[in-house]
N, C-alpha and C. Protein backbone atom coordinates (compact mmCIF):
# COMPACT_ATOMS: atom_id res chain seq x y z
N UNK A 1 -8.08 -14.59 -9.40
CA UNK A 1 -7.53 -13.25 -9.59
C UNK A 1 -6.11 -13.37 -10.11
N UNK A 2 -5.96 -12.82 -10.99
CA UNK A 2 -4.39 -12.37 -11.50
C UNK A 2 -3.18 -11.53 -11.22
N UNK A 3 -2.30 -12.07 -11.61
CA UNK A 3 -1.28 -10.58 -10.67
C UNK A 3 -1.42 -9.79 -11.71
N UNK A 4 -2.37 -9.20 -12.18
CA UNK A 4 -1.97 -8.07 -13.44
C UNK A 4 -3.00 -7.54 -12.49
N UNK A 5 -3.91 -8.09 -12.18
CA UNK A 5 -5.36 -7.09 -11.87
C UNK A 5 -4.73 -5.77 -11.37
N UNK A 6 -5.24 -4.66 -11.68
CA UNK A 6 -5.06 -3.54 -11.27
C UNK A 6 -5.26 -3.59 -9.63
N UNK A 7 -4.60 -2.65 -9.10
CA UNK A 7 -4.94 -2.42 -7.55
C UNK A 7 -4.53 -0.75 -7.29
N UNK A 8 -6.11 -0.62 -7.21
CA UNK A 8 -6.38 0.67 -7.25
C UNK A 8 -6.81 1.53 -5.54
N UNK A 9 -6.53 2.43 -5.39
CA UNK A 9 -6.61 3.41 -4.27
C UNK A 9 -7.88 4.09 -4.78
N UNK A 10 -8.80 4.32 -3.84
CA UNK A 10 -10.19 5.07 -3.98
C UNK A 10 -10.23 6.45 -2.60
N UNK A 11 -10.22 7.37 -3.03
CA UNK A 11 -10.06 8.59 -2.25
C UNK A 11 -11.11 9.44 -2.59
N UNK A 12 -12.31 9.33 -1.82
CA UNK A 12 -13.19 9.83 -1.25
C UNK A 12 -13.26 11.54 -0.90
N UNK A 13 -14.35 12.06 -1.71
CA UNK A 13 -14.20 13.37 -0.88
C UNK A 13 -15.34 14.06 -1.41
N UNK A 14 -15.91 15.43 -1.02
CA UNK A 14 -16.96 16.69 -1.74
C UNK A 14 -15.75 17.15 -2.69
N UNK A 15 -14.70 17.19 -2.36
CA UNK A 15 -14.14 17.95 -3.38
C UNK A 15 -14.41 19.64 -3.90
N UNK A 16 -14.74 20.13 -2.65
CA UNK A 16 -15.48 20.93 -2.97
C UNK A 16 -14.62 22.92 -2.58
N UNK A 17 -13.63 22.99 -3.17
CA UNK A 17 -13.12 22.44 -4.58
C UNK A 17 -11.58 21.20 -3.79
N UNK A 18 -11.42 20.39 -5.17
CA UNK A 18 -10.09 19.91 -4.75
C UNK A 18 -9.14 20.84 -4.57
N UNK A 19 -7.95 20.58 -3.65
CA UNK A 19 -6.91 21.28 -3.54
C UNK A 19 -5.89 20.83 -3.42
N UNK A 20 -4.22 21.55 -3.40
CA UNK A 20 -3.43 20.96 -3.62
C UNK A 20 -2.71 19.58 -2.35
N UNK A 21 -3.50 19.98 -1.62
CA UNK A 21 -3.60 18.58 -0.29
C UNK A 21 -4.06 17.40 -0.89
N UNK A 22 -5.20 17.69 -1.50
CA UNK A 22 -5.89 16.27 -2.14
C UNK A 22 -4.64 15.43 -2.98
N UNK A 23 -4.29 16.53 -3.83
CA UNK A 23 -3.48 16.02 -5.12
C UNK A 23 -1.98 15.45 -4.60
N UNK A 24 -1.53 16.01 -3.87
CA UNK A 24 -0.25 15.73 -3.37
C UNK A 24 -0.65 14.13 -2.50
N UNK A 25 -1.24 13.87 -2.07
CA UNK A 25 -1.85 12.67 -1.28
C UNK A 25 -1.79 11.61 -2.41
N UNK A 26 -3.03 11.91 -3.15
CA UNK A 26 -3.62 10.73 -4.35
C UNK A 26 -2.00 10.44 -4.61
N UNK A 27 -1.04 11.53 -5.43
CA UNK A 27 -0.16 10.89 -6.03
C UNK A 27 0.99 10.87 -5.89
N UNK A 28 1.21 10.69 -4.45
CA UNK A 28 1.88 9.88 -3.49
C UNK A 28 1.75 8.47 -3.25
N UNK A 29 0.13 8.48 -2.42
CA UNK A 29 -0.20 7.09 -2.87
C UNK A 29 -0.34 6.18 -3.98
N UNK A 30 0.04 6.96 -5.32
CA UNK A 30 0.03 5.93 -6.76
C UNK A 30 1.01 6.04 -7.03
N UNK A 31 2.23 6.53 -6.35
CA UNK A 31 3.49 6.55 -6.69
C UNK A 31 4.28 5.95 -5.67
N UNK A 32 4.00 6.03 -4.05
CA UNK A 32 5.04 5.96 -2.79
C UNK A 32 4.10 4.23 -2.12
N UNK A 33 3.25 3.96 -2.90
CA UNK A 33 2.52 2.33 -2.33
C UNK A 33 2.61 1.41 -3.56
N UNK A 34 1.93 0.44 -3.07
CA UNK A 34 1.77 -0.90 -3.99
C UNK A 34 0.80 -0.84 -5.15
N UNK A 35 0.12 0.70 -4.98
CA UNK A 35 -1.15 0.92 -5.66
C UNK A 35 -0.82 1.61 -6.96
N UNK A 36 -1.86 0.84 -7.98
CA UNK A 36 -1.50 1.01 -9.70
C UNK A 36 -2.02 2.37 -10.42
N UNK A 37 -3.12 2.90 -9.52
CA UNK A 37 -3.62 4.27 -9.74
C UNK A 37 -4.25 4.86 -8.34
N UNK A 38 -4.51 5.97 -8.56
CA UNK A 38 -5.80 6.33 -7.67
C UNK A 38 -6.91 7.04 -8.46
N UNK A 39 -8.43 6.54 -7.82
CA UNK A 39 -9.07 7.21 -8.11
C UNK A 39 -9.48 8.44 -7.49
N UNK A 40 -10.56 9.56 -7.69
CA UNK A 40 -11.22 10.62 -6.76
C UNK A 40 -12.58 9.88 -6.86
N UNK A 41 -13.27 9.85 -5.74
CA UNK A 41 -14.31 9.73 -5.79
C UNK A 41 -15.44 10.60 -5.56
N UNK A 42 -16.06 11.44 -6.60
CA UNK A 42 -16.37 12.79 -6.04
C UNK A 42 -17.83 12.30 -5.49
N UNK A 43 -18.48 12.94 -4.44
CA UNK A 43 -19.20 12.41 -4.06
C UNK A 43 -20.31 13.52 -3.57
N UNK A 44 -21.73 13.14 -3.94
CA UNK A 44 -22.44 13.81 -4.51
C UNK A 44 -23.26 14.02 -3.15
N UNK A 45 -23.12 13.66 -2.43
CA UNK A 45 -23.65 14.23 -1.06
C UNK A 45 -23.31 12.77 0.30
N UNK A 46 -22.43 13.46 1.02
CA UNK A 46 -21.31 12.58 1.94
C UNK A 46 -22.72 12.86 3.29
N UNK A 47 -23.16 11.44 4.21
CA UNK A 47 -23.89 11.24 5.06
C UNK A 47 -23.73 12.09 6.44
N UNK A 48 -22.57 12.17 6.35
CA UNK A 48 -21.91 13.02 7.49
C UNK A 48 -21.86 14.44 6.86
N UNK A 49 -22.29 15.23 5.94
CA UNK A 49 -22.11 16.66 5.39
C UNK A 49 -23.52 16.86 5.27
N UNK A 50 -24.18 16.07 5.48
CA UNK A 50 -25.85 16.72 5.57
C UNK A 50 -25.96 18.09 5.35
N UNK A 51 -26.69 18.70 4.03
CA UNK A 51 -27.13 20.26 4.69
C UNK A 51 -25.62 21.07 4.44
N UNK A 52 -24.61 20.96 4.22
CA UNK A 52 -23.53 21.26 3.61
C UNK A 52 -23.73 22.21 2.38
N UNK A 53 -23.20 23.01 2.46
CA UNK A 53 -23.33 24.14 0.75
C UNK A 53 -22.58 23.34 0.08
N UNK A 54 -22.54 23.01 -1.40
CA UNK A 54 -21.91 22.21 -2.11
C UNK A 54 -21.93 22.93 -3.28
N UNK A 55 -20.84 23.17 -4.51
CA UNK A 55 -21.25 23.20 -5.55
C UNK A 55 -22.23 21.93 -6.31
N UNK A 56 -22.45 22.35 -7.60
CA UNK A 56 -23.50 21.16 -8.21
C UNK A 56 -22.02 19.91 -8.34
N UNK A 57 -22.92 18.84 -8.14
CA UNK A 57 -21.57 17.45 -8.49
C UNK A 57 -21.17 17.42 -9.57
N UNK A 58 -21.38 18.43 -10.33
CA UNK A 58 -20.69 18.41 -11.90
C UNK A 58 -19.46 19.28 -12.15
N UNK A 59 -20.31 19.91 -11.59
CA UNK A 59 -19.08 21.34 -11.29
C UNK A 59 -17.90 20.95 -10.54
N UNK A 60 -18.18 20.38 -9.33
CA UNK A 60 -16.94 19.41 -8.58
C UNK A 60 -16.07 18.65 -9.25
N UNK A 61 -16.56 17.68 -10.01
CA UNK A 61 -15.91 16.77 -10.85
C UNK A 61 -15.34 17.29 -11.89
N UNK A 62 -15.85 18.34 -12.70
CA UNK A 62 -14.84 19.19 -13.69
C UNK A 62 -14.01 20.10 -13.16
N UNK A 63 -13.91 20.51 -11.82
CA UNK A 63 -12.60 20.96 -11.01
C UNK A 63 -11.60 19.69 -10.71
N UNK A 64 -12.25 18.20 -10.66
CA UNK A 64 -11.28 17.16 -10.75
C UNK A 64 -10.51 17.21 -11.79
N UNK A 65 -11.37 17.28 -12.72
CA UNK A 65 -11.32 16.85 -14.19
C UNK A 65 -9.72 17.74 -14.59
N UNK A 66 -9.96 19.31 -13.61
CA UNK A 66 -8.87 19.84 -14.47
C UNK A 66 -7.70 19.92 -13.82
N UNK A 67 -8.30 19.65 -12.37
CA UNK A 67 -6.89 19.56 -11.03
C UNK A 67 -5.67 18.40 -11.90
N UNK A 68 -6.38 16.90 -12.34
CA UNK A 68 -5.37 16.07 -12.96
C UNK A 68 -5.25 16.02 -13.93
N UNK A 69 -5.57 16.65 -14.84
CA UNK A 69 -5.05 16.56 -16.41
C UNK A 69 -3.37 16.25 -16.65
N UNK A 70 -3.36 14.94 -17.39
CA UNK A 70 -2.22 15.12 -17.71
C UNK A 70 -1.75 14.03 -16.98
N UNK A 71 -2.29 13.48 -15.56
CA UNK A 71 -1.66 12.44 -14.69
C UNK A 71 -2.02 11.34 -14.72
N UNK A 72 -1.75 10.05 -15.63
CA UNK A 72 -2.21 9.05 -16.14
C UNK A 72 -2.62 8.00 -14.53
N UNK A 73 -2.04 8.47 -13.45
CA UNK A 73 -2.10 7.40 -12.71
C UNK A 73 -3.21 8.10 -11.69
N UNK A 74 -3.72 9.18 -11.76
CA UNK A 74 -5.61 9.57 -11.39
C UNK A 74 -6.53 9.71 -11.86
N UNK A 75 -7.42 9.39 -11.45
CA UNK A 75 -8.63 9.42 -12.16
C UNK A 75 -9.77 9.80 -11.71
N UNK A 76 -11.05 10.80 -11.90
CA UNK A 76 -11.91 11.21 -11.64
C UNK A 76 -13.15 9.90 -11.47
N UNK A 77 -13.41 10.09 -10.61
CA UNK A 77 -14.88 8.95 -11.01
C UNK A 77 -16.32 9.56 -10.31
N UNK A 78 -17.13 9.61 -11.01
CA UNK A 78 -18.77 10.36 -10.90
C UNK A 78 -19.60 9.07 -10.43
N UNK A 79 -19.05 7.86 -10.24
CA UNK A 79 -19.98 6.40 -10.03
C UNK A 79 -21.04 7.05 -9.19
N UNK A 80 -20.83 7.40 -8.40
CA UNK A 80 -21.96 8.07 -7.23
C UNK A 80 -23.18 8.32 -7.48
N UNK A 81 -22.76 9.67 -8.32
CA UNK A 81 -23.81 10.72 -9.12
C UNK A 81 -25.18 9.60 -9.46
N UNK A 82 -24.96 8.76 -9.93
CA UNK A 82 -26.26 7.73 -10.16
C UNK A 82 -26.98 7.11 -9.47
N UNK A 83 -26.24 6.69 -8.39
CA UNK A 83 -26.50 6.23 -6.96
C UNK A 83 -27.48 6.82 -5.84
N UNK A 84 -28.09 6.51 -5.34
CA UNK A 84 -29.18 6.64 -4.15
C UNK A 84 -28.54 7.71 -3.19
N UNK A 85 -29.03 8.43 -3.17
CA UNK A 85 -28.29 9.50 -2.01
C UNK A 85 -29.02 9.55 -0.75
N UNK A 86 -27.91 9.71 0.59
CA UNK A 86 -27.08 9.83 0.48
C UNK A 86 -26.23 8.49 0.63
N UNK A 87 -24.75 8.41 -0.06
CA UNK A 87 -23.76 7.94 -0.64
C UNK A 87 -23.77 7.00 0.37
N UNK A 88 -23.05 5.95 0.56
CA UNK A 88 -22.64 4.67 1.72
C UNK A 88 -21.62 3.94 0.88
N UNK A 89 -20.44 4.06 1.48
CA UNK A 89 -18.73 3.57 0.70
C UNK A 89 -19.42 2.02 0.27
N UNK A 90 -19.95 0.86 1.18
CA UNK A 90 -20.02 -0.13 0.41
C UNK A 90 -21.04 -0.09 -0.58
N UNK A 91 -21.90 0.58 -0.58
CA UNK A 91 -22.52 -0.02 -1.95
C UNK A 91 -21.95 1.32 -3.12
N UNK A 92 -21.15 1.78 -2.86
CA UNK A 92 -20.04 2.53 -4.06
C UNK A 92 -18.92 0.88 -4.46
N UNK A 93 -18.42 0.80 -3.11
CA UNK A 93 -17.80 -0.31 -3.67
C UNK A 93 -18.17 -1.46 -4.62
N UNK A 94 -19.79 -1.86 -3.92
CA UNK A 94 -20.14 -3.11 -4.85
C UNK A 94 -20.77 -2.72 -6.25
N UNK A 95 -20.63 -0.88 -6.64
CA UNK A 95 -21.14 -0.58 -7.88
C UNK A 95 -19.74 -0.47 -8.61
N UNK A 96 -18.44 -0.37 -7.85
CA UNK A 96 -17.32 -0.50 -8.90
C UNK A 96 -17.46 -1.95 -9.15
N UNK A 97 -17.46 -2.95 -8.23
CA UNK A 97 -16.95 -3.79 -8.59
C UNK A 97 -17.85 -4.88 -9.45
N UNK A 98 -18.99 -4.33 -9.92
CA UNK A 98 -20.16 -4.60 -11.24
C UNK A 98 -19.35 -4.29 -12.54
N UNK A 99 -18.42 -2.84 -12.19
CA UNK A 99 -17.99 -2.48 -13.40
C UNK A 99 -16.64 -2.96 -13.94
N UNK A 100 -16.26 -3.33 -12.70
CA UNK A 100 -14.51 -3.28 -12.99
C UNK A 100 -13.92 -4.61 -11.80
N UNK A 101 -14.74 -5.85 -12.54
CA UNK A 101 -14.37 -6.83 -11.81
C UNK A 101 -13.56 -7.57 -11.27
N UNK A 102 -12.37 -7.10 -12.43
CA UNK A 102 -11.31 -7.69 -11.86
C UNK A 102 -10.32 -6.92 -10.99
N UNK A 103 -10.48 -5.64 -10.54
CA UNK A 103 -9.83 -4.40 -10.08
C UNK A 103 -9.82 -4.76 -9.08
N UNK A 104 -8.56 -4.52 -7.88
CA UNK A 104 -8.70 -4.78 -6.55
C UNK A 104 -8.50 -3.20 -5.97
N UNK A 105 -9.91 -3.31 -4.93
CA UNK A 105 -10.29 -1.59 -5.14
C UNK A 105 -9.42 -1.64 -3.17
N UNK A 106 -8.65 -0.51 -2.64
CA UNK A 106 -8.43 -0.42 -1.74
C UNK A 106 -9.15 0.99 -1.16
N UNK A 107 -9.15 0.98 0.09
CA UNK A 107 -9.60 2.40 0.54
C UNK A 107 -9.05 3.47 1.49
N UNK A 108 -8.69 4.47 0.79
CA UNK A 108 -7.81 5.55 1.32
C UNK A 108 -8.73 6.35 2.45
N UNK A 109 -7.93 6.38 3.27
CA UNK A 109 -8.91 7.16 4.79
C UNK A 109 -8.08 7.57 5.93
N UNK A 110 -8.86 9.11 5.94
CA UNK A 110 -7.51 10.08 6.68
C UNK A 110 -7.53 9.11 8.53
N UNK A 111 -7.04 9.74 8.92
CA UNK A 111 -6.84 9.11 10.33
C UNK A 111 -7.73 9.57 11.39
N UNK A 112 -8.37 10.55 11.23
CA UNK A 112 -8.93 10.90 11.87
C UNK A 112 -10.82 10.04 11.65
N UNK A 113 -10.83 9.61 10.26
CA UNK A 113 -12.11 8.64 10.13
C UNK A 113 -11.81 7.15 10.66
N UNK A 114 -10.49 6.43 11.01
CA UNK A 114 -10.36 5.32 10.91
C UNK A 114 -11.27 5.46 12.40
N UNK A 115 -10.68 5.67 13.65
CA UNK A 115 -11.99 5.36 15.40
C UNK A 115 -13.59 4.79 14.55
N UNK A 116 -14.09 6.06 13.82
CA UNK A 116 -15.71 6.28 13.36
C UNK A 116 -16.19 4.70 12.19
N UNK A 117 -14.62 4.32 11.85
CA UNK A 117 -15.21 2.90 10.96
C UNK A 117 -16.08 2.05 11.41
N UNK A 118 -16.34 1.86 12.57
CA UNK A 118 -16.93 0.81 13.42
C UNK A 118 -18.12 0.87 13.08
N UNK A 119 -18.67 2.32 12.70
CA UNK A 119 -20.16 3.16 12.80
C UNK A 119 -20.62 2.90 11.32
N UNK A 120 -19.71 2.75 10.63
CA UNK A 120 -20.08 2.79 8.71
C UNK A 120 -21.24 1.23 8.27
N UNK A 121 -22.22 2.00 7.67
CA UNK A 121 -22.87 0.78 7.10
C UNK A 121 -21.70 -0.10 6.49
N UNK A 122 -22.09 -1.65 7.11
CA UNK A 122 -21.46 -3.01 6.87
C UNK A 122 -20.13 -2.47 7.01
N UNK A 123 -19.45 -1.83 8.18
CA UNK A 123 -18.63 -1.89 8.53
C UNK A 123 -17.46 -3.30 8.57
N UNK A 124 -18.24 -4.35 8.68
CA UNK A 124 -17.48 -5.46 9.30
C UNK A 124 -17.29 -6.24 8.00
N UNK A 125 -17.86 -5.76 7.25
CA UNK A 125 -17.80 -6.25 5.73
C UNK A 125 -16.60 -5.74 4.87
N UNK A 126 -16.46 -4.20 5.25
CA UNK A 126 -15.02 -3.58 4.21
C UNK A 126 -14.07 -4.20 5.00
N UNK A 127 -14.40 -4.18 6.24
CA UNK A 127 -13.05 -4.46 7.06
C UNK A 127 -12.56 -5.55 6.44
N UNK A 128 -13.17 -6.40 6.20
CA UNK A 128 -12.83 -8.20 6.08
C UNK A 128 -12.50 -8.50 4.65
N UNK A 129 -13.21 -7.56 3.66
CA UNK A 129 -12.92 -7.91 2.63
C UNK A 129 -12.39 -6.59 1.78
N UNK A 130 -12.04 -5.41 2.22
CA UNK A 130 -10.60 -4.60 1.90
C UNK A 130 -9.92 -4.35 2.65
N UNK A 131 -8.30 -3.65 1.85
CA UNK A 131 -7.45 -3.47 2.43
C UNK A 131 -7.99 -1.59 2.77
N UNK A 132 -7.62 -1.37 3.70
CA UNK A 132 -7.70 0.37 3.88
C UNK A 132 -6.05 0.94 4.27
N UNK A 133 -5.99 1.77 3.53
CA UNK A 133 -4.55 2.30 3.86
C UNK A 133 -4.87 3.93 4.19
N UNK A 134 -4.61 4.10 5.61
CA UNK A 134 -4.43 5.11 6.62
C UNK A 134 -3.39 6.35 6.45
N UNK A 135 -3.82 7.26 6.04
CA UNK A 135 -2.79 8.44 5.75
C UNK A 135 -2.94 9.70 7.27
N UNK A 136 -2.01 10.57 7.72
CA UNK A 136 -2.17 11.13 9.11
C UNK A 136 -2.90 12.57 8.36
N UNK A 137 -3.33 12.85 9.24
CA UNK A 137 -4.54 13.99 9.29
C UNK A 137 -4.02 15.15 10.29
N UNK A 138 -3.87 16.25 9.46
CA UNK A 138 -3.52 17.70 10.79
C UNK A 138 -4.49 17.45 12.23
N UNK A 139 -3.45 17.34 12.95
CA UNK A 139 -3.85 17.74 14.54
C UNK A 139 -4.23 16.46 15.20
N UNK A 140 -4.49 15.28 14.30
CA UNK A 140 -4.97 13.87 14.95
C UNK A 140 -3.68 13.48 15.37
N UNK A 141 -3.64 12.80 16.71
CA UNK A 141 -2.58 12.41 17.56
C UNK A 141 -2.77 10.83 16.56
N UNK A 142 -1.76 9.96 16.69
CA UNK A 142 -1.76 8.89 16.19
C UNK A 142 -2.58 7.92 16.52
N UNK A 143 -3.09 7.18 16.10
CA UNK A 143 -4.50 6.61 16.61
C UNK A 143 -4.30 5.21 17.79
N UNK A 144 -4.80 5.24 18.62
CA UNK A 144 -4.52 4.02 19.20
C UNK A 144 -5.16 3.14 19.70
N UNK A 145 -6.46 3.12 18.45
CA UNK A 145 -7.25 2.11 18.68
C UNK A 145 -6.73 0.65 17.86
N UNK A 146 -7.10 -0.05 18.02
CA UNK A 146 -6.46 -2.01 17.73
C UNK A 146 -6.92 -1.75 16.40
N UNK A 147 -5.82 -1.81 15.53
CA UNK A 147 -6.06 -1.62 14.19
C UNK A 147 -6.72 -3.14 13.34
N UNK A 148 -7.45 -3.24 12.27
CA UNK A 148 -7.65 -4.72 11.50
C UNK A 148 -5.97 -4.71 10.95
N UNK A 149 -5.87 -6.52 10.60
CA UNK A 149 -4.57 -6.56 9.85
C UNK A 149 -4.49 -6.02 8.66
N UNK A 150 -5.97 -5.70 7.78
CA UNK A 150 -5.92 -4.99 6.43
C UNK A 150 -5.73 -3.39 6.57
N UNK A 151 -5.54 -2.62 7.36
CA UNK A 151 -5.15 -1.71 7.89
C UNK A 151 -3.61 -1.03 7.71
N UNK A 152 -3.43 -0.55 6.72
CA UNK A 152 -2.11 -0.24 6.49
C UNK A 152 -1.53 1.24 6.92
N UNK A 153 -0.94 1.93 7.80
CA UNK A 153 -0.85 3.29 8.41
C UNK A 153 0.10 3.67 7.11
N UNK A 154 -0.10 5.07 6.68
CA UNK A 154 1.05 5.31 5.60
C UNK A 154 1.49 6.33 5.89
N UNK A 155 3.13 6.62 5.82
CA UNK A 155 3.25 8.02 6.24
C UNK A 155 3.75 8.80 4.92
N UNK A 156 2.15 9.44 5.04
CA UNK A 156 1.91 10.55 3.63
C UNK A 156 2.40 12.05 4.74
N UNK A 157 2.93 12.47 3.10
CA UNK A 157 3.01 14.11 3.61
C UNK A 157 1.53 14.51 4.32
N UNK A 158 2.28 15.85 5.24
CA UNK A 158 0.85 16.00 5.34
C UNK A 158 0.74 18.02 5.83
N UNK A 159 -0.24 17.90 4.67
CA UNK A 159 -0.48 19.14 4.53
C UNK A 159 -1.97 20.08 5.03
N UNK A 160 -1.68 20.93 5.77
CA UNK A 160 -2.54 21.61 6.31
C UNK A 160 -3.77 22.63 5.59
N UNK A 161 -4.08 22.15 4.24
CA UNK A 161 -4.92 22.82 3.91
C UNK A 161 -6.12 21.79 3.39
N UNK A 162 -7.43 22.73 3.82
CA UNK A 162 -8.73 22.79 4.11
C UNK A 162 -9.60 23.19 2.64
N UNK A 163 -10.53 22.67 2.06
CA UNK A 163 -11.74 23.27 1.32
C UNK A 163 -12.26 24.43 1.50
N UNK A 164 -12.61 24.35 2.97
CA UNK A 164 -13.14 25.67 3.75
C UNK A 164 -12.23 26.75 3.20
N UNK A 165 -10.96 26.81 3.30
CA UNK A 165 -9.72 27.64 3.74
C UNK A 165 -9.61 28.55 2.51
N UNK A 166 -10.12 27.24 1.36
CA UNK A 166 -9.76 28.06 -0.47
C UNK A 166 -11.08 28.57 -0.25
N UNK A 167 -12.06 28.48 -0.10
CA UNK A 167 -13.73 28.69 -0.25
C UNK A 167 -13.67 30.38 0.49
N UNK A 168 -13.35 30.56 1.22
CA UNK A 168 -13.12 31.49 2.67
C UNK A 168 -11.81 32.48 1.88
N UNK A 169 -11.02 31.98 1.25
CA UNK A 169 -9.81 32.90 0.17
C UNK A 169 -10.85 33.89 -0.88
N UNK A 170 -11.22 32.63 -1.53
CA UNK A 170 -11.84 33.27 -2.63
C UNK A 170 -13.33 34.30 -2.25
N UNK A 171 -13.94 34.28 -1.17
CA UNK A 171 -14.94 34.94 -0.85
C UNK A 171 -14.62 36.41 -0.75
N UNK A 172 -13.27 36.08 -0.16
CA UNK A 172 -12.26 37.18 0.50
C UNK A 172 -11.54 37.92 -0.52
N UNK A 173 -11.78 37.49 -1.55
CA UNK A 173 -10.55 38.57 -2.68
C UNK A 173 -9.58 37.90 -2.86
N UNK A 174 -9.03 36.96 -2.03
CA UNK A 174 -7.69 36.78 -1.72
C UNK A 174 -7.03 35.94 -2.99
N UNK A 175 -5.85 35.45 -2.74
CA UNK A 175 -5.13 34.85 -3.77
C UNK A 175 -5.40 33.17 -3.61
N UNK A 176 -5.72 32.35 -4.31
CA UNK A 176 -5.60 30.95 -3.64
C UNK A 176 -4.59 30.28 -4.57
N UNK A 177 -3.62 30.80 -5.53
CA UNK A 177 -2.46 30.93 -6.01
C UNK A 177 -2.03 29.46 -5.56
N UNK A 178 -1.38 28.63 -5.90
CA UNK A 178 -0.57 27.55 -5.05
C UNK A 178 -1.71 26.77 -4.24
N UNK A 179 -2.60 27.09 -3.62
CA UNK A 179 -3.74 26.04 -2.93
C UNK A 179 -3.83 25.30 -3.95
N UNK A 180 -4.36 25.70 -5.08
CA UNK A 180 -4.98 24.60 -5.79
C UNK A 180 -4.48 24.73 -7.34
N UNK A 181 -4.24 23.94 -8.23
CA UNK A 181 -3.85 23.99 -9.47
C UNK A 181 -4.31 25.05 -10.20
N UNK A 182 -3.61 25.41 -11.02
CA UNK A 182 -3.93 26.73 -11.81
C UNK A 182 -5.00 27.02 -13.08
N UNK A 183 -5.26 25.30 -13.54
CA UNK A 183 -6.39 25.07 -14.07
C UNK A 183 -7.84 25.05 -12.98
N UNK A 184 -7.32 24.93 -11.60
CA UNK A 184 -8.70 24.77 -11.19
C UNK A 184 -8.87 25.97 -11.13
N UNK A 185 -7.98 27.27 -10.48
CA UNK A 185 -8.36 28.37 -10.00
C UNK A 185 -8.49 29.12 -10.91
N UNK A 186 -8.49 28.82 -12.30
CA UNK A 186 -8.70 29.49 -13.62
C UNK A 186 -10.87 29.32 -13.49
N UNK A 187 -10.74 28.25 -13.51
CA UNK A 187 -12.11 27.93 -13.41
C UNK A 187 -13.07 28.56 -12.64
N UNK A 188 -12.81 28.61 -11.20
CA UNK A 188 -13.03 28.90 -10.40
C UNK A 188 -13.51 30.58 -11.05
N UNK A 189 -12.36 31.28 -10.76
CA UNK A 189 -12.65 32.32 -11.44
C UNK A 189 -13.62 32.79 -12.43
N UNK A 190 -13.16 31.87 -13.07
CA UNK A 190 -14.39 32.04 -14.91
C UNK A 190 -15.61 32.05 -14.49
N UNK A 191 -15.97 30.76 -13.56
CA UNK A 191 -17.55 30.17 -13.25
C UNK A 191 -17.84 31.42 -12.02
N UNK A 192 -17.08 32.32 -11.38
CA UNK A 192 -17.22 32.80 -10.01
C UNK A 192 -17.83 32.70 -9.31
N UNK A 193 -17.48 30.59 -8.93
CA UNK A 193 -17.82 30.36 -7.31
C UNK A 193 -17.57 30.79 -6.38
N UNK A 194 -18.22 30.53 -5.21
CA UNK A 194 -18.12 31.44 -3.96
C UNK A 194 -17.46 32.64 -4.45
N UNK A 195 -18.42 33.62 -5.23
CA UNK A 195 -18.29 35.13 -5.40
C UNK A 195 -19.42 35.32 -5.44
N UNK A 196 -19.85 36.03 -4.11
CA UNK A 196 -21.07 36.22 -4.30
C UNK A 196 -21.68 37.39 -5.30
């Protein structure tokens, strides 16, 4: 491996829609860490969201698509969408790393998922062979379970807004102004999700 290889942040989510929590996070972490970009990983049906209302995964990803326009150091990624559902982080991982071999992929994860890692297919496998860097999560007390040494705690801003919260705005009439980028909520509008 080379010191050029990219070392990239992978941030996981439905995305459903992104909001300005997501964005402020990603590019923090590609700006405030060691990490050369971040990706989104939109994800086309999360094991734990079973049965979840979702927009279609296309529709998600072109609310990515328009949340970062313009920000060379994020990036949308659909790898999923092709993939066996439902989704399992390592074999996302071992389908980036088919594509993008020399990339050193890290994994972004709020604090409140780090306890539940133990439970993740081949758990003992990311552990050992990535780094995960830990951002704090509204209302999670600081974690105090025995962290791995690849385990990096980061102290990201941290902002209190929810998917639910814009989803639940817009049902409502309301303004979601500032939640989320003005290209997304342009969209939003146009396509009139959650309007029933």
């Amino acid at each position: 491996m080379s010191a050029v290889d990219p070392k990239v942040g992978l941030l996981f989510g439905s995305f459903n829609p992104i909001h300005t929590g997501h964005l402020i996070l990603a590019h923090f972490m590609a700006t405030h860490t060691d990490l050369d970009a971040v990706w989104l990983i939109v994800s086309p049906q999360s094991p734990f969201k079973v049965g979840q209302e979702l927009l279609p995964e296309r529709a998600r990803y072109e609310l990515v698509e328009a949340a970062i326009a313009g920000n060379d150091q994020l990036r949308v990624s659909d790898v999923e969408f092709s993939m066996s559902k439902p989704n399992y982080t390592i074999d996302t991982l071992e389908e980036l790393h088919q594509h993008y071999p020399h990339h050193r992929f890290v994994l972004l994860m709020g604090e409140d998922n780090l306890p539940g890692l133990p439970r993740w297919k081949a758990a003992d496998r990311i552990m050992a062979e990535y780094e995960i860097y830990v951002y704090p999560r509204p209302g999670i007390e600081a974690t105090s379970i025995a962290s791995p040494a690849n385990v990096r705690i980061v102290d990201a801003p941290l902002l209190d807004i929810s998917a639910t919260f814009v989803r639940d705005c817009v049902r409502a009439g309301k303004s979601i102004r500032y939640l989320v980028p003005a290209g997304v909520e342009k969209r939003i509008q146009e396509q009139r999700y959650w309007q029933e």
